[in-house]
Protein backbone atom coordinates (compact mmCIF):
# COMPACT_ATOMS: atom_id res chain seq x y z
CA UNK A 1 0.00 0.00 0.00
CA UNK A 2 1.16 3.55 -0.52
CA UNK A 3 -0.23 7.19 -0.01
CA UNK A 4 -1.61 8.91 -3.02
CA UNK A 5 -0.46 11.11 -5.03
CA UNK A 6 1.04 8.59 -6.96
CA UNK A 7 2.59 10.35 -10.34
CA UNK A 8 2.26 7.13 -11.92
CA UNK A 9 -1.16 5.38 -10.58
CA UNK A 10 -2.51 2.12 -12.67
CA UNK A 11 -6.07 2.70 -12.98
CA UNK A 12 -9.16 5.26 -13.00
CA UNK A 13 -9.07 8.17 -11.06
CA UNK A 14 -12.13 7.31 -8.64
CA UNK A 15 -12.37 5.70 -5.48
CA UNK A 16 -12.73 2.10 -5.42
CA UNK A 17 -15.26 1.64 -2.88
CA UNK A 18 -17.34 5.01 -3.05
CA UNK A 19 -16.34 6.52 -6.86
CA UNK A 20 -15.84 9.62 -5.41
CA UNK A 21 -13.05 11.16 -8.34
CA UNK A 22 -9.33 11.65 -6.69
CA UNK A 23 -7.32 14.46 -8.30
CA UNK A 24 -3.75 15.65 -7.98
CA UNK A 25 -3.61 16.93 -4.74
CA UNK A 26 -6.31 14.07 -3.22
CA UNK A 27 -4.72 12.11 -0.32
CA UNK A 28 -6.18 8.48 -0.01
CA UNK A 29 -4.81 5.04 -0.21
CA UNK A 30 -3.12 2.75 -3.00
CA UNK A 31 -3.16 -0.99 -2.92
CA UNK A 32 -1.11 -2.89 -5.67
CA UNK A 33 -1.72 -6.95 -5.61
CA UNK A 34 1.20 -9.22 -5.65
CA UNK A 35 -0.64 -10.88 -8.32
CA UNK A 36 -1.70 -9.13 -11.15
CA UNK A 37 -4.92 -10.81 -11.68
CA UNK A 38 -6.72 -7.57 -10.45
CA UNK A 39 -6.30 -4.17 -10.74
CA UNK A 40 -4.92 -1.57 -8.14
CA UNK A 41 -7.14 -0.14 -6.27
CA UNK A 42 -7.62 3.16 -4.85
CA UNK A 43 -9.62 4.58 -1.50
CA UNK A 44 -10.22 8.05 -0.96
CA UNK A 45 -9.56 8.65 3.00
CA UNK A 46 -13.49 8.09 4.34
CA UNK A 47 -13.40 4.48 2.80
CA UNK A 48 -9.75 3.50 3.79
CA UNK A 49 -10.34 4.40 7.15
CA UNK A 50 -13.36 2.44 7.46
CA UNK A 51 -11.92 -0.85 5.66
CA UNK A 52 -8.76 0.08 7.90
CA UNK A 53 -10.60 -0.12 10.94
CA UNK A 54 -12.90 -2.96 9.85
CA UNK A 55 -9.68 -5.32 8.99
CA UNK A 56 -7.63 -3.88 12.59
CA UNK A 57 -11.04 -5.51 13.97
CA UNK A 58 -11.14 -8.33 12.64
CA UNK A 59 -7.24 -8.97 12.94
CA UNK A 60 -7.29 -8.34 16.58
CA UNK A 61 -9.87 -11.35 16.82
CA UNK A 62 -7.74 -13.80 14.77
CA UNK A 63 -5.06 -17.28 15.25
CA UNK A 64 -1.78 -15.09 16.12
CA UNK A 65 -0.09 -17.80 13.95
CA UNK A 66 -2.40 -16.81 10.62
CA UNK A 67 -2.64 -12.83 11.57
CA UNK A 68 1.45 -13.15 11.62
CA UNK A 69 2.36 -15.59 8.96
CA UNK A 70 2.06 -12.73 6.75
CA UNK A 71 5.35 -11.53 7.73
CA UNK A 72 7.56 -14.48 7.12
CA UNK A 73 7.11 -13.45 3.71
CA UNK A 74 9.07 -10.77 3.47
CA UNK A 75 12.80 -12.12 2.49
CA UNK A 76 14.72 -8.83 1.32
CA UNK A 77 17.25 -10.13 4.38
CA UNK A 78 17.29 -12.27 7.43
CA UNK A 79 16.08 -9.34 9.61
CA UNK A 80 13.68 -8.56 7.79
CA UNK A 81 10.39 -10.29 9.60
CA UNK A 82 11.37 -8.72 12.44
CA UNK A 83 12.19 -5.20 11.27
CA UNK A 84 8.64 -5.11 9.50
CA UNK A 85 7.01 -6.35 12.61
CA UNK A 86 8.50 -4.06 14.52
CA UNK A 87 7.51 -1.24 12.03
CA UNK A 88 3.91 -2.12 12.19
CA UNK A 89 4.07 -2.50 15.95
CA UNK A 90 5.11 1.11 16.00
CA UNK A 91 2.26 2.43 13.68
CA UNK A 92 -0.27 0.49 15.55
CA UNK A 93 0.93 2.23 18.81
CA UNK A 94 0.79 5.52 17.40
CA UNK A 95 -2.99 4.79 15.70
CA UNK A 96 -3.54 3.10 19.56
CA UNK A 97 -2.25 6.48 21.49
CA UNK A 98 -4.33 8.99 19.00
CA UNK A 99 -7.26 6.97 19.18
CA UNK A 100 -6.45 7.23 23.41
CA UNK A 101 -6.87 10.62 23.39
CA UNK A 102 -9.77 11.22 20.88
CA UNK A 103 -11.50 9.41 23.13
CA UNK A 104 -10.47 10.99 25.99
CA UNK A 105 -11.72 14.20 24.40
CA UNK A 106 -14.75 12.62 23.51
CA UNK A 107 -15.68 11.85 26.99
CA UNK A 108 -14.50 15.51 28.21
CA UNK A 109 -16.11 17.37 25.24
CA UNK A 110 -18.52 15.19 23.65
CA UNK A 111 -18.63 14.72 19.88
């Protein structure tokens, strides 16, 4: 996955889930297969956050063994595993701690 703008995106300009258009300066979401049998797709911000969310959901309810088999995947070196685990550990924390404190203000300020 990668952040839009992408100067050299493979597909229509439109959201994948909602077909809202993305131009130039749109920020949403990019996900290339590893198999080419599909298209890319593309989410505008509203949609990837839901799906995001959605998938963190369901992840968080899954085998550890299937949720993390995913990783031995990556082979670029023999660190690798770990240093993308670690990654995603660290960008799960941060999504963890702002979601801490929007709720916080939730509860102190309401919606």
């Amino acid at each position: 996955m990668s952040l839009t703008p992408d100067r050299f995106f493979n597909g229509e300009n439109t959201c994948s889930c909602c077909n809202k258009p993305m131009y130039v300066n749109d920020v949403g979401i990019v996900f290339r297969p590893s198999y080419k049998i599909i298209d890319d797709f593309l989410f505008c911000v509203e949609c990837a956050t839901q799906m995001t969310m959605a998938i963190l959901q369901d992840l968080s309810r899954l085998n550890p063994d299937i949720a993390f088999a995913y990783y031995d995947r990556f082979t670029g070196s023999k660190d690798a595993t770990s240093l993308n685990l670690r990654r995603h550990a660290e960008a799960l924390k941060a999504l963890a701690e702002r979601m801490e404190g929007h709720a916080e203000m939730v509860d102190q300020f309401g919606r």
